[in-house]
N, C-alpha and C. Protein backbone atom coordinates (compact mmCIF):
# COMPACT_ATOMS: atom_id res chain seq x y z
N UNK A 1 -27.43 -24.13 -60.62
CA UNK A 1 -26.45 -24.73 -59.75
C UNK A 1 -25.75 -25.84 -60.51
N UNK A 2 -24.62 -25.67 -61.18
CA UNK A 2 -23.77 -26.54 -61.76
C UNK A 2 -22.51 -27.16 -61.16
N UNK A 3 -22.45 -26.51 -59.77
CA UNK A 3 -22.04 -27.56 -58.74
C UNK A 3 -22.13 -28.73 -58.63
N UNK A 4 -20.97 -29.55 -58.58
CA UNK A 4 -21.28 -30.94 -58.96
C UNK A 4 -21.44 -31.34 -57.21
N UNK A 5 -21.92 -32.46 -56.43
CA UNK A 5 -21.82 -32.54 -55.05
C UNK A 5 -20.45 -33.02 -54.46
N UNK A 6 -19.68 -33.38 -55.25
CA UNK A 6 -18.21 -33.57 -54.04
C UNK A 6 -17.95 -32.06 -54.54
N UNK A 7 -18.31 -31.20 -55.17
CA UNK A 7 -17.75 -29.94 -55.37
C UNK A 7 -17.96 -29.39 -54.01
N UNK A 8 -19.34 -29.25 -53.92
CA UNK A 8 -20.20 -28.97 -52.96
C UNK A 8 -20.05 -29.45 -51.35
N UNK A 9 -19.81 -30.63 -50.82
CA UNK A 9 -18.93 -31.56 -50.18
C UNK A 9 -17.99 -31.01 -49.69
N UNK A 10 -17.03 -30.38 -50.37
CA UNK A 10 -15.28 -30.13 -50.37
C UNK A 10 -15.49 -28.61 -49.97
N UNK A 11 -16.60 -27.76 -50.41
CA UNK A 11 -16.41 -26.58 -50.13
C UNK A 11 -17.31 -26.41 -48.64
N UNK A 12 -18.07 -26.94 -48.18
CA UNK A 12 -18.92 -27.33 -46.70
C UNK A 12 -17.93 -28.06 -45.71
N UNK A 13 -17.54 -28.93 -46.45
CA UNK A 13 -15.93 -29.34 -45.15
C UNK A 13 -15.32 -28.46 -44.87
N UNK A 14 -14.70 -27.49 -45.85
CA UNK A 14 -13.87 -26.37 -45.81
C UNK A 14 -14.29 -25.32 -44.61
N UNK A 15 -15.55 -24.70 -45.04
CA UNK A 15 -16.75 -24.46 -44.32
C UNK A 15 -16.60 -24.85 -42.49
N UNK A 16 -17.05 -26.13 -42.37
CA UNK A 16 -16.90 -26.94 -41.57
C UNK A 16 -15.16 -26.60 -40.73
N UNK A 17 -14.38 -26.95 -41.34
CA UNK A 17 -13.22 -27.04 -40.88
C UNK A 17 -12.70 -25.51 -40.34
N UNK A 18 -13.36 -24.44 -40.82
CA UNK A 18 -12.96 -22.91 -40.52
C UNK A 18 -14.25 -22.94 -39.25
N UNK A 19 -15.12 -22.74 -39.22
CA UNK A 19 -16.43 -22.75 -38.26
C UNK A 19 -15.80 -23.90 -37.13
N UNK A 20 -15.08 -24.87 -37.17
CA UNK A 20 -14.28 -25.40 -35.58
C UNK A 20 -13.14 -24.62 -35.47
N UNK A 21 -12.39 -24.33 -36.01
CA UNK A 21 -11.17 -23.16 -36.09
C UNK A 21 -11.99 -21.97 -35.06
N UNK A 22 -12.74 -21.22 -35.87
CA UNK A 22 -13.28 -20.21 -35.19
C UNK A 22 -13.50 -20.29 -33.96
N UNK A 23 -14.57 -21.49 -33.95
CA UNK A 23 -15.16 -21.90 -31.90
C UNK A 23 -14.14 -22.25 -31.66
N UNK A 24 -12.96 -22.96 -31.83
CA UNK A 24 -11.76 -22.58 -30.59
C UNK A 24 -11.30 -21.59 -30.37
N UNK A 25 -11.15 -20.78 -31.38
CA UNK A 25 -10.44 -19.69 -30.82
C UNK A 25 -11.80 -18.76 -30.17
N UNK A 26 -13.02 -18.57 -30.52
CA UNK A 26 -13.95 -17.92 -29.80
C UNK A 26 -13.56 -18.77 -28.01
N UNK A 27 -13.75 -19.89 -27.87
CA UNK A 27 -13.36 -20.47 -26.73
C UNK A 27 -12.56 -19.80 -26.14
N UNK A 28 -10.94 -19.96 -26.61
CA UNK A 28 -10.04 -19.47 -26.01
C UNK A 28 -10.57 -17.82 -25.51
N UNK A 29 -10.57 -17.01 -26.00
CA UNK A 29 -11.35 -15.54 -26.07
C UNK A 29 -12.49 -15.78 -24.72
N UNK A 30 -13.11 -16.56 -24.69
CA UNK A 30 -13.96 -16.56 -23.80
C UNK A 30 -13.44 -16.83 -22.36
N UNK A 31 -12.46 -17.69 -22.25
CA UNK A 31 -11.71 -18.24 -21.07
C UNK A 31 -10.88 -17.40 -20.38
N UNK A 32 -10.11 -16.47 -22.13
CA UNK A 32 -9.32 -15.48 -21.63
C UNK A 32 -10.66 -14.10 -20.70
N UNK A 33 -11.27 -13.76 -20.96
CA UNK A 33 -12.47 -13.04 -20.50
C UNK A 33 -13.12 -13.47 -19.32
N UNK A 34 -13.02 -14.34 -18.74
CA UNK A 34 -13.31 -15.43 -17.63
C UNK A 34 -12.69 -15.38 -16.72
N UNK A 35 -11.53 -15.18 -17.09
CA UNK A 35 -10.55 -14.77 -16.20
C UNK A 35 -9.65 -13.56 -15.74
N UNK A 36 -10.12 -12.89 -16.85
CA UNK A 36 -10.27 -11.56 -16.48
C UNK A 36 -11.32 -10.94 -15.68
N UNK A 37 -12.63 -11.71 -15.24
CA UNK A 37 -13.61 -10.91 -14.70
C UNK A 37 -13.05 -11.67 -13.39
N UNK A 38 -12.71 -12.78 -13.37
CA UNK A 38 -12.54 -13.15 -11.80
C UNK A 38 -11.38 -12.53 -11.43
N UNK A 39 -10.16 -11.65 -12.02
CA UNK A 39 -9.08 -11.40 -11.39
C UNK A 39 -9.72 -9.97 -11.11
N UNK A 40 -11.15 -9.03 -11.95
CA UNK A 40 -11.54 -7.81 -11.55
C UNK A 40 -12.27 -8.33 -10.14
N UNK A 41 -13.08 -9.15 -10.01
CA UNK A 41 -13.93 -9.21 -9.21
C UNK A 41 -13.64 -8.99 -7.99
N UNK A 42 -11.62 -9.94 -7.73
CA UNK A 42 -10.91 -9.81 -6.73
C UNK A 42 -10.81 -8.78 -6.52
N UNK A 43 -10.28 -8.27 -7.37
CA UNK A 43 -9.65 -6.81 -7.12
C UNK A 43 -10.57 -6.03 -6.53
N UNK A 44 -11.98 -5.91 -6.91
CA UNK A 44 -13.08 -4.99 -6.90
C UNK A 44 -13.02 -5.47 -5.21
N UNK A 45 -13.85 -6.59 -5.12
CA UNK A 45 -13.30 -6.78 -3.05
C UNK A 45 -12.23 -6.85 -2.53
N UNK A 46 -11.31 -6.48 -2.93
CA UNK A 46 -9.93 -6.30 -2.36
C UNK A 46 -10.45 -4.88 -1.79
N UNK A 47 -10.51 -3.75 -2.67
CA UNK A 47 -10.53 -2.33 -2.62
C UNK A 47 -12.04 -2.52 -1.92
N UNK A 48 -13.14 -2.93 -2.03
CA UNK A 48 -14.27 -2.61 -1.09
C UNK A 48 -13.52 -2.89 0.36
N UNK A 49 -12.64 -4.22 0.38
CA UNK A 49 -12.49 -4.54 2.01
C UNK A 49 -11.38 -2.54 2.76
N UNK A 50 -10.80 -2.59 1.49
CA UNK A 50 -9.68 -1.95 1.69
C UNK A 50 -10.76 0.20 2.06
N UNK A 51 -11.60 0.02 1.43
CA UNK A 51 -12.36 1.26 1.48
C UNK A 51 -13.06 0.89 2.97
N UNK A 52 -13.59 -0.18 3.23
CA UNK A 52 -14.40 -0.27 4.48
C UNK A 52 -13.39 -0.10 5.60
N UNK A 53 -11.88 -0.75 5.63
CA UNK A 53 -11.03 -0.42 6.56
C UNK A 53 -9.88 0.73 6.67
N UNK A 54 -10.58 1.54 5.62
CA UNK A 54 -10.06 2.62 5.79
C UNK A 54 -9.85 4.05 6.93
N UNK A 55 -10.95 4.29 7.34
CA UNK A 55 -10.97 5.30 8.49
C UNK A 55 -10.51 4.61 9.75
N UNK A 56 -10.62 3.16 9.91
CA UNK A 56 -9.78 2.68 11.19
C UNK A 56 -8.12 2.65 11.05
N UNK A 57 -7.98 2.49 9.47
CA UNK A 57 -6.44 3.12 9.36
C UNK A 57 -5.91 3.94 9.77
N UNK A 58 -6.69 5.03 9.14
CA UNK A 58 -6.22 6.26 9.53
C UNK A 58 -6.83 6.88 11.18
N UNK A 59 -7.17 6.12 11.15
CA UNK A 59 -7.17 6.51 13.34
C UNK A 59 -6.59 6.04 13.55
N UNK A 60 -5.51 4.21 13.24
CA UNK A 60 -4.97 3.91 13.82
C UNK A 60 -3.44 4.92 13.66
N UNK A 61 -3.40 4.80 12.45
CA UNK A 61 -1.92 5.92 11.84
C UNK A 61 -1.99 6.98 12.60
N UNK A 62 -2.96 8.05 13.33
CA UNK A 62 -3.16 9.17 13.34
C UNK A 62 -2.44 8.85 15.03
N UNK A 63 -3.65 7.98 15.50
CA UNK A 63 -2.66 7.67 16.97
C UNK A 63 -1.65 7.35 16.92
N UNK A 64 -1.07 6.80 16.42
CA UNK A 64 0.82 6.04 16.35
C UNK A 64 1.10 7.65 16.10
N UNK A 65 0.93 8.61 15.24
CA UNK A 65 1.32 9.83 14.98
C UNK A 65 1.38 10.28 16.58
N UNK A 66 0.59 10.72 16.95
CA UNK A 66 0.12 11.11 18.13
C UNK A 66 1.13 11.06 19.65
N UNK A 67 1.47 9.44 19.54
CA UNK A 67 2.12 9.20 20.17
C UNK A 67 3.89 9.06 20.21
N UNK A 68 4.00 9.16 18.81
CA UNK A 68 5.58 9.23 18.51
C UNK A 68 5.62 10.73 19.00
N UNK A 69 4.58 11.85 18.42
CA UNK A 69 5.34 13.48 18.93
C UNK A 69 5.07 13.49 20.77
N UNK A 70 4.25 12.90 21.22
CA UNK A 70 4.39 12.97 22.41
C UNK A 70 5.87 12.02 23.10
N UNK A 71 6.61 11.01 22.63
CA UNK A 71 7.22 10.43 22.81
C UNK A 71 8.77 11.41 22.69
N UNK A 72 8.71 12.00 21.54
CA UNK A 72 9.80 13.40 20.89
C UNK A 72 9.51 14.09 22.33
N UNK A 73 8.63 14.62 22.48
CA UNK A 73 8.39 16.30 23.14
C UNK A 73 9.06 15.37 24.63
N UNK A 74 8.40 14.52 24.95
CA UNK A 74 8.87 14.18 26.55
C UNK A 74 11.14 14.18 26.08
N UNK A 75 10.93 13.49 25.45
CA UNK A 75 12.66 13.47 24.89
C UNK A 75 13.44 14.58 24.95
N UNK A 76 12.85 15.51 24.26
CA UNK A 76 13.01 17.26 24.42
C UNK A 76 12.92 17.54 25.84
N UNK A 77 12.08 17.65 26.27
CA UNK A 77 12.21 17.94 27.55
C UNK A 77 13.00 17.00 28.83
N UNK A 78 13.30 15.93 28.49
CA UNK A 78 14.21 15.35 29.36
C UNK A 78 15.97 16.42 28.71
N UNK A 79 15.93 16.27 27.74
CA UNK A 79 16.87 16.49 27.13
C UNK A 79 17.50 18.48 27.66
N UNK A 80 16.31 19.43 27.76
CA UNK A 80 16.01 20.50 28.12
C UNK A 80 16.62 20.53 29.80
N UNK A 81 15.73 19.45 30.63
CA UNK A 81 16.05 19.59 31.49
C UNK A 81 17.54 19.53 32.17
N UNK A 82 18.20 18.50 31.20
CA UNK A 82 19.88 17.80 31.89
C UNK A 82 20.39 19.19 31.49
N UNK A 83 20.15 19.92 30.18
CA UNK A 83 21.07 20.85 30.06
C UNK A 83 20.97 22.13 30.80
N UNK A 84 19.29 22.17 31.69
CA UNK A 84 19.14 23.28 32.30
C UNK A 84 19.81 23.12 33.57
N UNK A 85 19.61 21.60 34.43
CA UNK A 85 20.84 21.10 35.52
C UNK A 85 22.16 21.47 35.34
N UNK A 86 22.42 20.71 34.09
CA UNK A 86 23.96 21.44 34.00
C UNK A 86 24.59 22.84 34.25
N UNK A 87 23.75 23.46 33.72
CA UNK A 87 24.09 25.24 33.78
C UNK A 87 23.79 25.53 34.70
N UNK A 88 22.81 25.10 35.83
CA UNK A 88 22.57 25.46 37.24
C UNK A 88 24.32 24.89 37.91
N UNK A 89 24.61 23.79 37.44
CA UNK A 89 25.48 22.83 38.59
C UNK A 89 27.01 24.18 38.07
N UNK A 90 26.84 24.34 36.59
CA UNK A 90 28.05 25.20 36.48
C UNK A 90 27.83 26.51 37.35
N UNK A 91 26.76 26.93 37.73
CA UNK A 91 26.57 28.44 38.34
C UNK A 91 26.59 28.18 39.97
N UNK A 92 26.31 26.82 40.34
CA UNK A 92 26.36 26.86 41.97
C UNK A 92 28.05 26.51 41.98
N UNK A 93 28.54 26.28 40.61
CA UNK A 93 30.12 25.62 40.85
C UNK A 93 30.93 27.59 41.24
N UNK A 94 30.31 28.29 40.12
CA UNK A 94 30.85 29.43 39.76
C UNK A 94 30.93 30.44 40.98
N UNK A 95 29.28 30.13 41.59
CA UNK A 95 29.52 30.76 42.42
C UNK A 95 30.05 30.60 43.68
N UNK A 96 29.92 29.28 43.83
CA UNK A 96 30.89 28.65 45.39
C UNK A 96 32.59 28.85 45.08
N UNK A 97 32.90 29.13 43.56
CA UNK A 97 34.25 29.76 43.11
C UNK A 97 34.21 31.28 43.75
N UNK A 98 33.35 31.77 43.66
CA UNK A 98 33.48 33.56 43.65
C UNK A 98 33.36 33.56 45.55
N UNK A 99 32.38 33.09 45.93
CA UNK A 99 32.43 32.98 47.41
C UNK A 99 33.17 32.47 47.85
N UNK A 100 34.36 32.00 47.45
CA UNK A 100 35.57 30.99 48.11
C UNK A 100 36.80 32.22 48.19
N UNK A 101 36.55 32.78 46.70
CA UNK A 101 37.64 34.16 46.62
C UNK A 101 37.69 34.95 47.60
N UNK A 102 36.15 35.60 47.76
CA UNK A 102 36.25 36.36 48.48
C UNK A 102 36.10 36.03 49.84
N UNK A 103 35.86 35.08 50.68
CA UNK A 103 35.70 34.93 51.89
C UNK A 103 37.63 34.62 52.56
N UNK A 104 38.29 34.32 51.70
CA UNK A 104 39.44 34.05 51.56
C UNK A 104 39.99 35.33 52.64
C-alpha cells in the first residue's frame, strides 16, 4: 500500500460524497414507491367498494329499465287508443253520412 493518506482521504470523501448522492436518490425512489402504493391501495378500495355495490346497481338499472318500457308501452297504448277513437268517430261520422242519404 503506497497510498499516501490524503491520497487515501480524497479517494473515501469521493467515496463518501457518491454513497450521499446515492441515498438521496435511493430516498427519492422510495417516496416515489410510497406513493405509488397509497394511490394502488385507493384504487384497490375504490373497486372493492365498487364490486360490493355492484349487484344493487344493476337491480337498481334493471328497475329504472323496467319502468321506462312500462312507461313506453302505457304511451303506445294511450297513443293506440286516440287513433282507434278517431277511426271509430270517422265511421259513426261516415255512417250518420250514409244514413242521412238515404233516409233523405
Amino acid at each position: 500500500m503506497g497510498e499516501s493518506l490524503e491520497a487515501r482521504v480524497a479517494v473515501n470523501t469521493d467515496n463518501i460524497e457518491d454513497l450521499q448522492a446515492e441515498v438521496g436518490r435511493q430516498r427519492d425512489r422510495i417516496h416515489h414507491l410510497e406513493s405509488t402504493i397509497h394511490g394502488v391501495r385507493a384504487l384497490t378500495k375504490a373497486v372493492d367498494e365498487l364490486n360490493e355495490s355492484m349487484p344493487n346497481l344493476a337491480r337498481r338499472a334493471a328497475k329504472e329499465a323496467v319502468a321506462e318500457a312500462r312507461i313506453a308501452r302505457h304511451r303506445d297504448v294511450g297513443t293506440n287508443l286516440r287513433t282507434y277513437a278517431a277511426l271509430l268517430s270517422v265511421g259513426v261520422a261516415l255512417g250518420a253520412l250514409i244514413v242521412g242519404l238515404v233516409l233523405r
